[in-house]
Protein backbone atom coordinates (compact mmCIF):
# COMPACT_ATOMS: atom_id res chain seq x y z
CA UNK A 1 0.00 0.00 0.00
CA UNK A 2 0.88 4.13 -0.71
CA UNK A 3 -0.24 5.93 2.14
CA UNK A 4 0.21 9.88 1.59
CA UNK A 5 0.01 11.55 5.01
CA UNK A 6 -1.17 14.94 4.78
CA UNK A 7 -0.55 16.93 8.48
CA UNK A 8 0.16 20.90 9.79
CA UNK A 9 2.79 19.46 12.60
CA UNK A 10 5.07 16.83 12.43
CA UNK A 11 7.91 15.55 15.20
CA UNK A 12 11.00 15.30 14.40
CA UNK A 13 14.52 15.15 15.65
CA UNK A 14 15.40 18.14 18.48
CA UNK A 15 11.97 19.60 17.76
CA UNK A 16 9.14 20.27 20.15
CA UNK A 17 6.19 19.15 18.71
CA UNK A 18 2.60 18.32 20.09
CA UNK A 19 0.02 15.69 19.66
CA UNK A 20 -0.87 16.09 15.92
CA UNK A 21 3.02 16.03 15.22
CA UNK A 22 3.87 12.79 17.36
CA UNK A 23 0.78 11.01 15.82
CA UNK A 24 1.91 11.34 12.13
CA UNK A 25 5.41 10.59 12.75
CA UNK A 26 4.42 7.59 14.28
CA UNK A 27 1.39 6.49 11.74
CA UNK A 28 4.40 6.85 9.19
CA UNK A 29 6.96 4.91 10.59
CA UNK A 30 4.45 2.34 11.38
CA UNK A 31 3.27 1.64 8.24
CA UNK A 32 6.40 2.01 7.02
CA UNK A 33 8.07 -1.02 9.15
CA UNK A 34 5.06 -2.77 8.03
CA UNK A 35 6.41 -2.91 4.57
CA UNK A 36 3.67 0.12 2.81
CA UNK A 37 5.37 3.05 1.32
CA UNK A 38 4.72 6.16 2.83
CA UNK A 39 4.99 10.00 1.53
CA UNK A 40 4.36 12.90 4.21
CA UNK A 41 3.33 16.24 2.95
CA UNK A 42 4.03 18.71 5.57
CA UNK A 43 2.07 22.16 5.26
CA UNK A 44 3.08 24.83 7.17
CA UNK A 45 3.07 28.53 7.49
CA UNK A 46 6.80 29.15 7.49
CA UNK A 47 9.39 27.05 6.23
CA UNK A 48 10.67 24.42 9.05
CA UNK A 49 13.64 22.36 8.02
CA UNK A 50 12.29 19.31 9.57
CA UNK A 51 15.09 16.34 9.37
CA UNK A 52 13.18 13.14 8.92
CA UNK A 53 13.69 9.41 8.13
CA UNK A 54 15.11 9.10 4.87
CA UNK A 55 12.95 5.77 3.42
CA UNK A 56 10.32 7.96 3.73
CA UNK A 57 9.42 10.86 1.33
CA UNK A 58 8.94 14.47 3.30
CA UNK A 59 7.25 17.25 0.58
CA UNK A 60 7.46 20.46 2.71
CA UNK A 61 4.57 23.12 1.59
CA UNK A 62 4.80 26.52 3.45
CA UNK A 63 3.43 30.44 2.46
CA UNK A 64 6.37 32.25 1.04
CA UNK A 65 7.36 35.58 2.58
CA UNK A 66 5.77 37.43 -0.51
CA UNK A 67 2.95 36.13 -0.75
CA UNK A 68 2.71 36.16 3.09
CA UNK A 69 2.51 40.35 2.59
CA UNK A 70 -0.16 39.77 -0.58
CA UNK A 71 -2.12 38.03 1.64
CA UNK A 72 -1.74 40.62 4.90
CA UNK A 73 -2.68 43.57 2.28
CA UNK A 74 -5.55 41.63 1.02
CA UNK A 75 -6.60 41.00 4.50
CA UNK A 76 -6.44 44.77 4.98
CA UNK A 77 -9.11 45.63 2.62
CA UNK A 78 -12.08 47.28 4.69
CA UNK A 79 -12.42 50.54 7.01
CA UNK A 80 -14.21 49.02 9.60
CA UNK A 81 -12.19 45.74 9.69
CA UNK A 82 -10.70 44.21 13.28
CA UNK A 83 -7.08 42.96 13.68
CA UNK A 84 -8.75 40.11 15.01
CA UNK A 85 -11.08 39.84 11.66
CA UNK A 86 -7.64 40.48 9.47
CA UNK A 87 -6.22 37.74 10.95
CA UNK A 88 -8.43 35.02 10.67
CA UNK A 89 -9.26 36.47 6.59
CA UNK A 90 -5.12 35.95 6.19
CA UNK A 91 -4.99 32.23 7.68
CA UNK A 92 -8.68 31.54 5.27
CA UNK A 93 -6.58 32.55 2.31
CA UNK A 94 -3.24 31.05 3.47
CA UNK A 95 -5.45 27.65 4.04
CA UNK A 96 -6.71 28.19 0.59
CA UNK A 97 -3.07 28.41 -0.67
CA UNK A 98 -2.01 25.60 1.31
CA UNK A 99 -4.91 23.09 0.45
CA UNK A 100 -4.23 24.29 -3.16
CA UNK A 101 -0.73 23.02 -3.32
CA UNK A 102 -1.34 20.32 -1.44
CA UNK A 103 -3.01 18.77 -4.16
CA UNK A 104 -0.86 19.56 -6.49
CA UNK A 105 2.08 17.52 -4.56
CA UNK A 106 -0.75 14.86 -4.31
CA UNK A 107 -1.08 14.83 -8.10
CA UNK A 108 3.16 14.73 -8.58
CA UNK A 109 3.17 12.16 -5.74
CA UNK A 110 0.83 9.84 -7.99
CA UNK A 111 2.30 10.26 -11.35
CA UNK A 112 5.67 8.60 -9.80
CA UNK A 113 3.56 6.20 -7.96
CA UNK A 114 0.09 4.93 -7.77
CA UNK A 115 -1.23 6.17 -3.95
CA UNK A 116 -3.53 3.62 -2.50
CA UNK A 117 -5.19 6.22 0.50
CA UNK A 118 -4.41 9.90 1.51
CA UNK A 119 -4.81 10.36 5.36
CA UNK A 120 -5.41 14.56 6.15
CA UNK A 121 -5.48 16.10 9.55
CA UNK A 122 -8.40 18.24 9.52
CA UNK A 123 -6.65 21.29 10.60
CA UNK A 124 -6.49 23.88 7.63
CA UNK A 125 -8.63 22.28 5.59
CA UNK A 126 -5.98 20.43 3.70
CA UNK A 127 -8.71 18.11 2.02
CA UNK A 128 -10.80 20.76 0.36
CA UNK A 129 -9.14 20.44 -3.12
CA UNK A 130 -8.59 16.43 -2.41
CA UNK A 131 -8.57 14.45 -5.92
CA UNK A 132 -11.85 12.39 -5.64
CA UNK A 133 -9.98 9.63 -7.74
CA UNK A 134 -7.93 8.92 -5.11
CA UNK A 135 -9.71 7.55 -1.49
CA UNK A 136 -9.01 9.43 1.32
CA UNK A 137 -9.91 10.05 4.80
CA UNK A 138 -9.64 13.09 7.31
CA UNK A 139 -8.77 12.68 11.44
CA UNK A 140 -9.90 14.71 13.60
CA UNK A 141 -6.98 16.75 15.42
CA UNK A 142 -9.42 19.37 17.32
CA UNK A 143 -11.99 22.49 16.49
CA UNK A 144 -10.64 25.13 16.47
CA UNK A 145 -13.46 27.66 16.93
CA UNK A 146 -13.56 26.19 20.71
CA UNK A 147 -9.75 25.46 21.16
CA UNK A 148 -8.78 28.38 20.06
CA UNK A 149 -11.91 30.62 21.39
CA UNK A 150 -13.48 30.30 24.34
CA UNK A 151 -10.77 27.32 26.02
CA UNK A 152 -8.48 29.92 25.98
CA UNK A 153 -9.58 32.60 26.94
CA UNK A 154 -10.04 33.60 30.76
CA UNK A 155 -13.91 32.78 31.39
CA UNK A 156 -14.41 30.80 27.92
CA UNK A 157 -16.93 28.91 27.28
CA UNK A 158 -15.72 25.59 25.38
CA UNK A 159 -19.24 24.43 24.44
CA UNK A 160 -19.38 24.20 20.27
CA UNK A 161 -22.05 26.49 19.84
CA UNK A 162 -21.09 29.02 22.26
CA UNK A 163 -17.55 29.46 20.09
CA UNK A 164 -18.06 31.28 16.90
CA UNK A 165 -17.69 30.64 13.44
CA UNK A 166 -14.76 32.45 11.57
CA UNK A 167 -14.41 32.11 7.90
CA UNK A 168 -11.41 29.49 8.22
CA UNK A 169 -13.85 27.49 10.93
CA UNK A 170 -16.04 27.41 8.36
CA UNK A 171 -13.91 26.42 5.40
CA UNK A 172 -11.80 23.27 8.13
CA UNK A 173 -15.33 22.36 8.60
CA UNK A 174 -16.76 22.52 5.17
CA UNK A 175 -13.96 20.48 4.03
CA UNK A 176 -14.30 18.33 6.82
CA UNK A 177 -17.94 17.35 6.24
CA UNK A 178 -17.38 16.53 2.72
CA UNK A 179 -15.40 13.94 3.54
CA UNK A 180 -16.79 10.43 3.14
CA UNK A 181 -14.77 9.02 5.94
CA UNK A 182 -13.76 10.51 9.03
CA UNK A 183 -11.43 9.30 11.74
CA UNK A 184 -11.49 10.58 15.62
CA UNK A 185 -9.06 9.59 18.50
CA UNK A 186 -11.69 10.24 20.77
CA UNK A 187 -15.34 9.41 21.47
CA UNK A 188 -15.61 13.14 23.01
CA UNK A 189 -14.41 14.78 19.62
CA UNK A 190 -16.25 12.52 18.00
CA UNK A 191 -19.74 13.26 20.36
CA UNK A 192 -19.19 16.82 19.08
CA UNK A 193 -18.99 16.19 15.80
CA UNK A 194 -21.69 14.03 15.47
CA UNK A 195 -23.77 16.80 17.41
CA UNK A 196 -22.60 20.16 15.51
CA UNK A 197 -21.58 18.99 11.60
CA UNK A 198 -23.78 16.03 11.32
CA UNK A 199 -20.92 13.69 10.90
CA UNK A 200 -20.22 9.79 12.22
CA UNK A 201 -16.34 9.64 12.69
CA UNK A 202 -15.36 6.17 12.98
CA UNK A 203 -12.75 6.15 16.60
CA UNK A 204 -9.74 4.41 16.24
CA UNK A 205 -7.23 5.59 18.87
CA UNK A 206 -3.97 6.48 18.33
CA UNK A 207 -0.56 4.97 17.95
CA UNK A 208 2.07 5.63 21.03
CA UNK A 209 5.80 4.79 20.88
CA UNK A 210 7.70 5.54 24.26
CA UNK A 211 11.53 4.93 22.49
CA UNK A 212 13.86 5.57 25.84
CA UNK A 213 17.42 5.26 23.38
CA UNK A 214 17.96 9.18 23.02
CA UNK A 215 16.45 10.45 26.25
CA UNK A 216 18.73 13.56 26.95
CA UNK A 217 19.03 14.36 30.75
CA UNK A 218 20.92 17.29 30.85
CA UNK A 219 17.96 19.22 32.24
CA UNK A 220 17.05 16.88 34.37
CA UNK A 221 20.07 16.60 35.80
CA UNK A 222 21.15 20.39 36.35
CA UNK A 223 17.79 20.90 38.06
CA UNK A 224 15.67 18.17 39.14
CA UNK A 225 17.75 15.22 40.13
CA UNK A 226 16.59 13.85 43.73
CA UNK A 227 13.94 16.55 43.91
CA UNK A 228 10.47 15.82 44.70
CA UNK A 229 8.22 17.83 41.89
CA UNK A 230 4.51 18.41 40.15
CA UNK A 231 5.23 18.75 36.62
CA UNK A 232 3.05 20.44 34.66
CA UNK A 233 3.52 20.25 30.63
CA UNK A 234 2.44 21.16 27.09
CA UNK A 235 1.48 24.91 26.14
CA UNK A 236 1.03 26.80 29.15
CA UNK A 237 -2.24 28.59 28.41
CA UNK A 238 -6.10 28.70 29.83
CA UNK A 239 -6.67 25.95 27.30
CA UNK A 240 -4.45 23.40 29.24
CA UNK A 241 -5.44 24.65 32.70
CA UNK A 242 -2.47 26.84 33.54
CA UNK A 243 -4.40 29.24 35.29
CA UNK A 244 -5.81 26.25 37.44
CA UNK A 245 -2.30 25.32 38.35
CA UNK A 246 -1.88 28.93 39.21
CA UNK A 247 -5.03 28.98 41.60
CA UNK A 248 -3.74 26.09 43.27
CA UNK A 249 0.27 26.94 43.67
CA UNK A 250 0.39 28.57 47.03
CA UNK A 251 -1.84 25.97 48.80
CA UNK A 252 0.07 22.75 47.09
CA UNK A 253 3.62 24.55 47.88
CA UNK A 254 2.12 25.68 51.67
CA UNK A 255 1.12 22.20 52.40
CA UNK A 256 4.30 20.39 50.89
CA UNK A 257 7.52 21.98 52.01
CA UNK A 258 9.63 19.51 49.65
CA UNK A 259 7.18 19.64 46.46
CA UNK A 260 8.62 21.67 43.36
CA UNK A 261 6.28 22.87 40.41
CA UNK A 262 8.16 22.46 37.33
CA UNK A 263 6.41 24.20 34.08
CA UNK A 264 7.52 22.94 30.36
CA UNK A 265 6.13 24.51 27.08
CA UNK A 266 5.40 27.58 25.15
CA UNK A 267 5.02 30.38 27.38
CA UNK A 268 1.66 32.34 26.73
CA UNK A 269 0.06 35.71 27.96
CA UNK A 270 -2.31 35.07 30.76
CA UNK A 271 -4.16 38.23 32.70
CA UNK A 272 -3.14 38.76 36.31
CA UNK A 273 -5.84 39.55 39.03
CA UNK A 274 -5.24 43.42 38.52
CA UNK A 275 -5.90 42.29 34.92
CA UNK A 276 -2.37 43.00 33.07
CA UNK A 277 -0.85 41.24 30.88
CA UNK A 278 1.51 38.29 32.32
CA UNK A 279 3.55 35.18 31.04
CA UNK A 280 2.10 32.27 31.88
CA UNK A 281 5.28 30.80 34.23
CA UNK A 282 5.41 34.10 35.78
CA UNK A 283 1.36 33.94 36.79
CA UNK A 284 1.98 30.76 38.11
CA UNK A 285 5.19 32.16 40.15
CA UNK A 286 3.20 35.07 41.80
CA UNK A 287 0.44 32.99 42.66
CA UNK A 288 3.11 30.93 44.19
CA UNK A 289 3.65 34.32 46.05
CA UNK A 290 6.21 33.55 49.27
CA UNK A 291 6.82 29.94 47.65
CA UNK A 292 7.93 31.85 43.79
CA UNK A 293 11.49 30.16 44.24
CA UNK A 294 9.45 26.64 44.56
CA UNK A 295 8.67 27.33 40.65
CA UNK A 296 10.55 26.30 38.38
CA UNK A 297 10.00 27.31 34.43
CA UNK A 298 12.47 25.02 32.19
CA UNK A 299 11.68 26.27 29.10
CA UNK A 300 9.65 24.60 26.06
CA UNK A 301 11.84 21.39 25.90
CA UNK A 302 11.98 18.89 23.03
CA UNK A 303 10.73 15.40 23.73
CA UNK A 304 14.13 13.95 24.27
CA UNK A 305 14.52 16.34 27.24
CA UNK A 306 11.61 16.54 28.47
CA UNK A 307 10.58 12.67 28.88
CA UNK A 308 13.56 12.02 32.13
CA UNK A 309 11.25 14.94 33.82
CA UNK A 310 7.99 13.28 33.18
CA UNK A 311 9.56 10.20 34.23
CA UNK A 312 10.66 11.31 37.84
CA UNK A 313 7.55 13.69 38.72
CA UNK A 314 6.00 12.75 41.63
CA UNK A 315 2.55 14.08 39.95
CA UNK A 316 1.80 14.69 35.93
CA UNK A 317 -0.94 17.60 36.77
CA UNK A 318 -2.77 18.28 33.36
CA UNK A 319 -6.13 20.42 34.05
CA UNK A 320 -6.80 20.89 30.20
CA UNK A 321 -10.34 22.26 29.27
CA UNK A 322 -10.90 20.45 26.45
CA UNK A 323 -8.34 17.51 24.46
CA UNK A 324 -8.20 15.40 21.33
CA UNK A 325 -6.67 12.14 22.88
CA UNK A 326 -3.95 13.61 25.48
CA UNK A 327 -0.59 13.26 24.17
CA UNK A 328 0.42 14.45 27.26
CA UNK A 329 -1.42 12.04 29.58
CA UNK A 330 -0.40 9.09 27.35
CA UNK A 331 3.49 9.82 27.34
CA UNK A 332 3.08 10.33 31.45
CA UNK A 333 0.68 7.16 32.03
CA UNK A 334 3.30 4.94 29.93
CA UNK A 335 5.44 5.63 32.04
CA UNK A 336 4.16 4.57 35.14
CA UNK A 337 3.25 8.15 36.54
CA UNK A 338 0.15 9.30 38.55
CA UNK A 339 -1.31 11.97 35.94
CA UNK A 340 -4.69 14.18 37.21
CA UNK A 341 -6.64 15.56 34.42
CA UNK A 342 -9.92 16.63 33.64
CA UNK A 343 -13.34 15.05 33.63
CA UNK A 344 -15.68 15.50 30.44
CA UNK A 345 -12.49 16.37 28.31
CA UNK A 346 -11.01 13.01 26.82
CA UNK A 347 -9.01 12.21 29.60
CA UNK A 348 -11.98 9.87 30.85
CA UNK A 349 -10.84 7.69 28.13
CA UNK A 350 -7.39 7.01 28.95
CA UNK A 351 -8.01 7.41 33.07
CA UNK A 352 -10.28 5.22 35.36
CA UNK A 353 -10.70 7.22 38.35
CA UNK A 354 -8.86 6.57 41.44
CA UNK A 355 -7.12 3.40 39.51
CA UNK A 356 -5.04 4.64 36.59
CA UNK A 357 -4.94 8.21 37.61
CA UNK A 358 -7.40 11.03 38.63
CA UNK A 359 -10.15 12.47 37.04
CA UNK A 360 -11.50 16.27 38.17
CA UNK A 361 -14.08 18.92 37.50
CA UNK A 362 -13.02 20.93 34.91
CA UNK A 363 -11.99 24.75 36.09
CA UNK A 364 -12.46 23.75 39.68
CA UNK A 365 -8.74 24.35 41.55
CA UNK A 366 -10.81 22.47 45.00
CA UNK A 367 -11.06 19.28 42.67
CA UNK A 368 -7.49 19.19 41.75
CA UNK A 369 -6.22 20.19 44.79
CA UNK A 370 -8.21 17.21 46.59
CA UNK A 371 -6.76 14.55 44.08
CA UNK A 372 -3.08 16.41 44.32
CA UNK A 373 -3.13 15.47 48.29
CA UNK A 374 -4.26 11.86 47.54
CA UNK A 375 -1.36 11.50 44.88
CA UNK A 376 1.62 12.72 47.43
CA UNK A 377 0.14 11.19 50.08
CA UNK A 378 0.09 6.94 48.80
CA UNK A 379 1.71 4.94 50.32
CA UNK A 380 4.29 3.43 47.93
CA UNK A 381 1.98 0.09 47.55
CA UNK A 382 -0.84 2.24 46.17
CA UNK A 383 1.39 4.18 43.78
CA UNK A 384 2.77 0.91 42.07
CA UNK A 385 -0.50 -0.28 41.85
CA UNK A 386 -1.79 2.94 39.73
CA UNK A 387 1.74 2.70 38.02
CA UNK A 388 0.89 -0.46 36.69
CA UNK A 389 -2.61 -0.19 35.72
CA UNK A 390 -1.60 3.27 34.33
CA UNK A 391 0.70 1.42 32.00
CA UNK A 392 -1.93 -1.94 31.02
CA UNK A 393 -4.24 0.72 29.80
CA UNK A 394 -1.46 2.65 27.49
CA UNK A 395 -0.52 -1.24 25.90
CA UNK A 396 -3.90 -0.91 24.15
CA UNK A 397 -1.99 2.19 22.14
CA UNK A 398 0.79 -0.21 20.94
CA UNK A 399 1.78 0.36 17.42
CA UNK A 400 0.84 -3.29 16.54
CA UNK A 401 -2.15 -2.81 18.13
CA UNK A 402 -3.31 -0.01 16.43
CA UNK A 403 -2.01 -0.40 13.14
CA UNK A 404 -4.23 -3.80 12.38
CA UNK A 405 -6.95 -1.25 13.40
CA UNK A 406 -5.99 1.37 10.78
CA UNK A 407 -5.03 -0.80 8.17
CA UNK A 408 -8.36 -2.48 8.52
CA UNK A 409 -9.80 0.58 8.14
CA UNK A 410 -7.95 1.79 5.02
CA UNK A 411 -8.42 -1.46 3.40
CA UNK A 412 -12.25 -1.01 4.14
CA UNK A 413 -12.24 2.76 2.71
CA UNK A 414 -10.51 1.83 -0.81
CA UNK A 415 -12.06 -1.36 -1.70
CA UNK A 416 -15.03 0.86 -1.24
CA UNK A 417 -14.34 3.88 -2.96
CA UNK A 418 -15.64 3.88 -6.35
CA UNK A 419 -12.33 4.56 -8.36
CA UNK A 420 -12.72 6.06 -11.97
């Protein structure tokens, strides 16, 4: 079989990444140890010089600088027009631009060899010009209207219909519900889009791969060795519960004179209680207020780097609003660690509560701050025993595992798909 993978992110070699990125990396390599041939197209905004395995094909797509400005002027066009309206015209033109050369590679990619299936990521609308010759299907990665509306923002609302509708919404899911087949990691994604677009997404979780050869532990070991810490990881922003973490800092560091809170990941503005502007590490270090040296902000960390600290935390703390299938609570729960997330979010797939981790009410600080206290205070009996069911429930994830389901699924799509 050709597989074409068609994805916004991809993980690579000393390059953060997030769950979208990990998930087609692995999908690719995969298939590709399974003996299919696999192309990735890669569309971005801005050229990335991503370094990837050379048996499989990488086509880069990306908005070059000039056109960049065409699109910013044409953006532009209007008296009464936002920045936040001129931003969201740009990225529907850019996603135009994109899903326009996308097909184009598509169409190179098949005169030099027959493709079998193109799998898209849903984000940018990368199917809308998709060559109806050739089957395809789209995965859900998220919505954007909510992820990028109300879950972040300060008192969002994260409810589908309470998130408005941009033009590029509107063209991700246009493109989205034209598809004949549709893929979600999660039932909760795939509860909302079976609600809002009309759509039946067919849930196949995804693949995990926890490789521990080229774990780098430099930062581990300049700052956390033999330290006791909560680690909390990923973008710090409302929409992964940083300000939750912030809520809760002085009463976790008050109560445990030897706990650390270590922060990984993008730093974002977040709005202080005067309401100013603020980092997001820094919010969480003056809610920390006498306990700010008990904070520790290492930066946004590539995986290599990052997994020896997930590995050692006493407590994976992960009070996201809304998620696709955690990326975050699947690299922590494979290895063995105690990870608290929310309720009603995704996380009740991966976590059964008070067993493989913790499950809380989303935006409530009391709920998290309740499970924190159980986590630090097990005995070491009751940790191994939510270690290792953490763990059994991550070996469902196992590339083998969920490669029969995908290829099962492919196979089903194109001897299907009415080929002319």
């Amino acid at each position: 079989m050709h597989i074409v993978i068609v994805t916004t992110e991809l993980a690579a070699i000393n390059h953060s990444s997030g769950g979208l990125a990990s998930f087609s990396a692995n999908l690719a390599r995969i298939f590709k140890k399974n003996g299919h041939t696999v192309s990735i197209i890669l569309a971005t905004t801005k050229k990335e010089n991503i370094i990837f395995d050379k048996d499989i094909d990488l086509y880069e797509i990306f908005v070059e600088k000039s056109l960049w400005d065409k699109f910013e002027r044409i953006a532009g066009i209007g008296a009464s027009i936002t920045n936040e309206e001129k931003d969201e015209i740009r990225r529907f033109f850019m996603n135009l631009y994109k899903s326009w050369r996308v097909r184009k590679v598509i169409d190179k990619i098949e005169k030099k060899k027959r493709i079998d299936i193109v799998h898209f990521c849903n984000l940018g609308a990368l199917s809308l010009f998709a060559d109806k010759r050739i089957p395809y299907v789209v995965r859900i990665s998220g919505f954007l209207n909510m992820c990028n509306g109300g879950a972040n923002q300060l008192n969002g609302n994260i409810s589908f219909e309470d998130n408005k509708l941009s033009v590029r919404h509107r063209l991700e899911y246009f493109a989205l519900k034209r598809a004949k087949h549709v893929i979600s990691p999660s039932y909760f994604l795939a509860e909302i889009a079976k609600k809002n677009l009309r759509i039946r997404p067919v849930v196949i979780e995804s693949p995990f791969v926890l490789n521990r050869a080229d774990w780098d532990y430099s930062v581990y070991d300049a700052l956390l060795r033999e330290k006791r810490y909560i680690i909390h990881y990923g973008s710090l922003k409302y929409l992964k519960g940083t300000h939750i973490v912030a809520q809760m800092a002085h009463t976790i560091l008050d109560a445990h004179s030897d706990i650390l809170i270590v922060l990984a990941g993008a730093d974002s503005e977040m709005f202080d209680e005067e309401g100013g502007k603020i980092k997001a590490h820094e919010f969480v270090k003056k809610a920390a207020k006498e306990h700010s040296n008990r904070v520790l902000y290492v930066g946004c960390l590539v995986r290599e780097q990052l997994y020896p600290l997930i590995q050692n935390a006493q407590v994976c703390l992960l009070p996201s609003r809304i998620e696709n299938l955690s990326n975050a609570c699947i690299e922590a729960m494979a290895m063995g660690r105690i990870v608290i997330g929310t309720n009603k979010a995704s996380f009740e797939q991966l976590i059964d509560d008070g067993v493989s981790g913790y499950l809380c009410e989303r935006d409530n600080p009391l709920s998290y701050l309740q499970a924190v206290d159980r986590a630090l205070n097990m005995c070491e009996e009751e940790k191994q025993m939510m270690s290792e069911k953490a763990v059994e429930r991550i070996k469902k994830l196992a590339p083998d595992v969920v490669y029969k389901k995908y290829l099962k699924y492919y196979q089903k799509v194109i001897r299907n798909w009415n080929r002319k």
